[in-house]
N, C-alpha and C. Protein backbone atom coordinates (compact mmCIF):
# COMPACT_ATOMS: atom_id res chain seq x y z
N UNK A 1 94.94 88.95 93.28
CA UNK A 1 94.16 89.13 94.48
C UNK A 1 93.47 87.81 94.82
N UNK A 2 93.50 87.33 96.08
CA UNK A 2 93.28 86.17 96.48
C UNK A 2 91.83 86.81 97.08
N UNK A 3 91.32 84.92 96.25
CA UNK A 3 89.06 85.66 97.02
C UNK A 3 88.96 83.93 97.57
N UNK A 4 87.97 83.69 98.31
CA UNK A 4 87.47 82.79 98.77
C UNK A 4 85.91 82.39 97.50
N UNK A 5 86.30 81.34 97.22
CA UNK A 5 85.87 80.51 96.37
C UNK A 5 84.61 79.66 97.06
N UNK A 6 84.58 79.23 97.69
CA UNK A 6 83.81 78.27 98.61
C UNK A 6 83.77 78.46 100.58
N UNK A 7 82.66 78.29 100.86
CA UNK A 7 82.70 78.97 102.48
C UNK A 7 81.64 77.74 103.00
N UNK A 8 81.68 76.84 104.16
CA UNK A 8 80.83 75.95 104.99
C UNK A 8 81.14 75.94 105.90
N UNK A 9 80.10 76.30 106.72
CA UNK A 9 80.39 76.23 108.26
C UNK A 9 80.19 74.90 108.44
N UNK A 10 80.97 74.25 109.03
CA UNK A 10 81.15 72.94 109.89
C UNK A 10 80.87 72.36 111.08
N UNK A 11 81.25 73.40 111.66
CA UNK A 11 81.07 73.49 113.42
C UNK A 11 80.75 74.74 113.59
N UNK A 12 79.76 74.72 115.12
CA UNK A 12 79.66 76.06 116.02
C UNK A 12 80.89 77.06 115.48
N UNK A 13 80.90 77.85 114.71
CA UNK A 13 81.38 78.94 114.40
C UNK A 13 82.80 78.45 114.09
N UNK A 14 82.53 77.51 113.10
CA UNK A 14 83.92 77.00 112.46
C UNK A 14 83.82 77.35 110.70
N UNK A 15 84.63 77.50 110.08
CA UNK A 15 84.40 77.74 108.66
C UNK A 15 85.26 77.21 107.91
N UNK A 16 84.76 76.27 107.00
CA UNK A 16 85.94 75.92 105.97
C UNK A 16 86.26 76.42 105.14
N UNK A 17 87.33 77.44 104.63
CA UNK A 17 87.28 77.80 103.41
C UNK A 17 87.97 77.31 102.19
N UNK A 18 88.03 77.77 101.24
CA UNK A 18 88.57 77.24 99.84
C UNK A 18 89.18 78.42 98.87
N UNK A 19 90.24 79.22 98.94
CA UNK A 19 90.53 80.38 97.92
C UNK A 19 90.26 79.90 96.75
N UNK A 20 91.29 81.02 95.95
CA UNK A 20 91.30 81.06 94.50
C UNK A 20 92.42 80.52 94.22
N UNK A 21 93.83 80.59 95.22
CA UNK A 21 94.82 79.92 94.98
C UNK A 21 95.16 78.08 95.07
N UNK A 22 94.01 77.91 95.29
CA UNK A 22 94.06 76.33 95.31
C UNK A 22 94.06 75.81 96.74
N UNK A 23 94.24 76.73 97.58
CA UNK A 23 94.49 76.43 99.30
C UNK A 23 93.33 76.22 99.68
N UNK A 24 93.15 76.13 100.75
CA UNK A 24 92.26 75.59 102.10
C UNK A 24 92.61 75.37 103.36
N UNK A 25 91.26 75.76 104.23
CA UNK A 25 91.85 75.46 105.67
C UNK A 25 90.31 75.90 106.41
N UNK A 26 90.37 75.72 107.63
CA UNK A 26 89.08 75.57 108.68
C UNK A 26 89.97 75.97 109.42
N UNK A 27 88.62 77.13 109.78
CA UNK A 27 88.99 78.38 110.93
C UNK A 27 87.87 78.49 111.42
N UNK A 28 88.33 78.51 113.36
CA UNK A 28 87.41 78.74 114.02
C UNK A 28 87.40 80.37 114.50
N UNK A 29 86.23 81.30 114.62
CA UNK A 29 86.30 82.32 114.57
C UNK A 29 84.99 82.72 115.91
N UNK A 30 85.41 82.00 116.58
CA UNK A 30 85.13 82.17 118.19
C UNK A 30 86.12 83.12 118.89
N UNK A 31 87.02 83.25 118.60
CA UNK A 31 88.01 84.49 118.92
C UNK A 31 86.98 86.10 118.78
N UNK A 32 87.12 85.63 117.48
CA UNK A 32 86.52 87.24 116.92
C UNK A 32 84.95 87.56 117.44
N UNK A 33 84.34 86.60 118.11
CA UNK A 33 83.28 86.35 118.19
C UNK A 33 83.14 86.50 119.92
N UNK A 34 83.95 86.83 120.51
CA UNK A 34 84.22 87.11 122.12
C UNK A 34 84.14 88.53 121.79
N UNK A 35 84.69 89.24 120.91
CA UNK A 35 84.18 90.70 120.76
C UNK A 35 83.38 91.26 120.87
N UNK A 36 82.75 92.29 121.42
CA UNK A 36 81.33 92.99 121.96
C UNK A 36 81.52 94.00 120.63
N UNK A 37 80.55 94.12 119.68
CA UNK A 37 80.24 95.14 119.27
C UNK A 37 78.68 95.31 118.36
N UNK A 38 78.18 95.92 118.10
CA UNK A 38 76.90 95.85 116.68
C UNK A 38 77.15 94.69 115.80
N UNK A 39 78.62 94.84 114.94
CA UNK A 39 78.24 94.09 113.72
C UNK A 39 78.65 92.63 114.56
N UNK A 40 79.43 92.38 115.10
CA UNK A 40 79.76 90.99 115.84
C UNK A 40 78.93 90.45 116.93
N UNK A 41 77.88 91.40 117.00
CA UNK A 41 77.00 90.24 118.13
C UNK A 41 75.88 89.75 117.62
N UNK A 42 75.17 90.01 116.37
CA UNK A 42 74.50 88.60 115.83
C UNK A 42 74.92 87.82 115.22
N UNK A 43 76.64 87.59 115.02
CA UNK A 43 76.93 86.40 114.66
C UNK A 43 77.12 85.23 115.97
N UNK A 44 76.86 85.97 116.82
CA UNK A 44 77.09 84.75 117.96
C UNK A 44 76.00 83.82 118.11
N UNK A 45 74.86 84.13 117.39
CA UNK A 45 74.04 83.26 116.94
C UNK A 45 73.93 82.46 116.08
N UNK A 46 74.50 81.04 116.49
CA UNK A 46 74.40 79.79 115.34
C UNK A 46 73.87 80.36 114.23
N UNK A 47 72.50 80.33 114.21
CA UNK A 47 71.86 79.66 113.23
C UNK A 47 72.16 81.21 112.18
N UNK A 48 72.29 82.33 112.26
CA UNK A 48 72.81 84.02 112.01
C UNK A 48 74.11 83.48 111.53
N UNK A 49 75.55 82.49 112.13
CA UNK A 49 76.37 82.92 111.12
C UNK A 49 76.66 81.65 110.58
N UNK A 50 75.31 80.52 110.44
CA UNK A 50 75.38 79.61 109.29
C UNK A 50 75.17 80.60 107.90
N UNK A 51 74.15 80.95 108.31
CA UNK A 51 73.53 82.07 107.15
C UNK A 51 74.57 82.75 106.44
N UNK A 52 76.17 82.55 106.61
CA UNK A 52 77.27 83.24 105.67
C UNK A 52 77.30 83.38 104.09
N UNK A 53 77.57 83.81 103.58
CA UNK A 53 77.54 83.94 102.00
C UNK A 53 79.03 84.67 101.19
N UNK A 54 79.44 84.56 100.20
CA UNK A 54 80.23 84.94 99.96
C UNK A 54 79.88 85.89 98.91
N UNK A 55 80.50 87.46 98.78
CA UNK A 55 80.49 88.34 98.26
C UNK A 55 82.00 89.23 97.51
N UNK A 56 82.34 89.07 96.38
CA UNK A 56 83.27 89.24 95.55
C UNK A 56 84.09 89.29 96.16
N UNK A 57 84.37 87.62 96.39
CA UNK A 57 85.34 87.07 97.41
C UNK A 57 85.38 86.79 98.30
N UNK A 58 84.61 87.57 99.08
CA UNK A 58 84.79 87.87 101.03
C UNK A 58 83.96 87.17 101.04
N UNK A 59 83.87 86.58 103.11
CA UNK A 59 83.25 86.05 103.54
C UNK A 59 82.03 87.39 104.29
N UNK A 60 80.79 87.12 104.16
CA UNK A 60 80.05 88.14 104.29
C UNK A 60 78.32 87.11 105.36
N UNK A 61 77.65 88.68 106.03
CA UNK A 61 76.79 87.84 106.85
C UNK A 61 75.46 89.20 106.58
N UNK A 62 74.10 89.18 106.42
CA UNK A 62 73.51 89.78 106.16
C UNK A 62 73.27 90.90 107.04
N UNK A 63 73.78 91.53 107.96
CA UNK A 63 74.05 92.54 108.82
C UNK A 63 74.97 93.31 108.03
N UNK A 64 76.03 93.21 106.76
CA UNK A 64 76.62 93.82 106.58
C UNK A 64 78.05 93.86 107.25
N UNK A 65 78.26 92.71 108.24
CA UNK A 65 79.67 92.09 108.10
C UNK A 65 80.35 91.66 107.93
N UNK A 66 81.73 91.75 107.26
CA UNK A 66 82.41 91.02 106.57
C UNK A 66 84.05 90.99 106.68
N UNK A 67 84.34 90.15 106.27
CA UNK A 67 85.83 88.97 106.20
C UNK A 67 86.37 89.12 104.96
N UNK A 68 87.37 90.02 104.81
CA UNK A 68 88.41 89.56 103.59
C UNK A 68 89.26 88.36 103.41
N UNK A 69 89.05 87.80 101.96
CA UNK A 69 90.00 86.87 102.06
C UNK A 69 91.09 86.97 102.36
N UNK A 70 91.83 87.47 101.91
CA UNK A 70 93.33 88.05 102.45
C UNK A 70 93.55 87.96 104.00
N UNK A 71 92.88 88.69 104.69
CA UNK A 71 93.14 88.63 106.26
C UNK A 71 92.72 87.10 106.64
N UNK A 72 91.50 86.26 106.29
CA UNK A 72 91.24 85.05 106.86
C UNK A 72 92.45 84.08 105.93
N UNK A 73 92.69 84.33 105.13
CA UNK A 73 93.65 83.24 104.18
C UNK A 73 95.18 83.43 105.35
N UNK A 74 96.04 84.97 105.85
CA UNK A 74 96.70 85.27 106.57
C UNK A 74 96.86 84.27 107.36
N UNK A 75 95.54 83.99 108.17
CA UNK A 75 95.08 83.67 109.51
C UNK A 75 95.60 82.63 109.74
N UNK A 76 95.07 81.65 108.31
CA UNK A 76 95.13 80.59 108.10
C UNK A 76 96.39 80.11 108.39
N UNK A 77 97.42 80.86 107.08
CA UNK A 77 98.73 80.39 107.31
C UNK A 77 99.81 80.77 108.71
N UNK A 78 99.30 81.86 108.92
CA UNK A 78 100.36 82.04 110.05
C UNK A 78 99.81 80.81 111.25
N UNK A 79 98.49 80.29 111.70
CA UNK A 79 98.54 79.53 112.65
C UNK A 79 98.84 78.06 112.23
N UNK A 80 99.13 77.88 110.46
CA UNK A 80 99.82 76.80 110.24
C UNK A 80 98.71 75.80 109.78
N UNK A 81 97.41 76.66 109.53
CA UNK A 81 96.48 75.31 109.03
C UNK A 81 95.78 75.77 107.76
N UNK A 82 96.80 76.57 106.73
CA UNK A 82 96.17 76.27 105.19
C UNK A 82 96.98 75.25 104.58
N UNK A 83 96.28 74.81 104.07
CA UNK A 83 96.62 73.33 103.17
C UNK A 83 96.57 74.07 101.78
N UNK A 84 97.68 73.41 100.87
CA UNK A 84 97.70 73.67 99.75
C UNK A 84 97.07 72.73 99.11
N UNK A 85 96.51 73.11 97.48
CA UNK A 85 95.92 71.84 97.15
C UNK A 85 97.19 71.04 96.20
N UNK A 86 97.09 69.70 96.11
CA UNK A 86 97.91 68.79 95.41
C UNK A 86 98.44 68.77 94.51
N UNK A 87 99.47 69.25 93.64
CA UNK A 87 100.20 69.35 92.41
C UNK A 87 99.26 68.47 91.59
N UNK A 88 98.87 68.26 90.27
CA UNK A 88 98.37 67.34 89.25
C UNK A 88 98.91 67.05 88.60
């Protein structure tokens, strides 16, 4: 089971992440963030989804919403921007 290891927001509602599989990639999640609902409209507040944290694995925000790694790691690769990390 793939978890997110490391989480920094970078930019206005950009996130870098870091799995367990050695990958990485920065995702902007302004998409998901055009959504009208309860748990997605105080993240449209900067300084609300700097405040991210990670919770046995997931990407998580103190409202009680949250990001599986699996679906954001997905994300990653299908739009072609997880990076693997470097053979040693």
């Amino acid at each position: 089971m793939i978890k997110i290891v490391q989480a920094e927001v970078i930019a206005n509602h950009v996130v870098r992440l870091a799995f367990s599989d050695g990958s990485s990639g920065e995702l902007d999640l302004t998409e998901l963030l055009d959504r009208d609902g309860e748990m997605v409209r105080p993240l449209k507040d900067p300084a609300f989804f700097a405040d991210c944290f990670l919770e046995l694995g997931a990407l998580c925000w103190r409202n009680g919403f949250e990001l599986s790694a699996s679906s954001l790691h997905r994300k990653l690769a299908h739009r072609g921007a997880l990076r693997q990390a470097d053979a040693a």
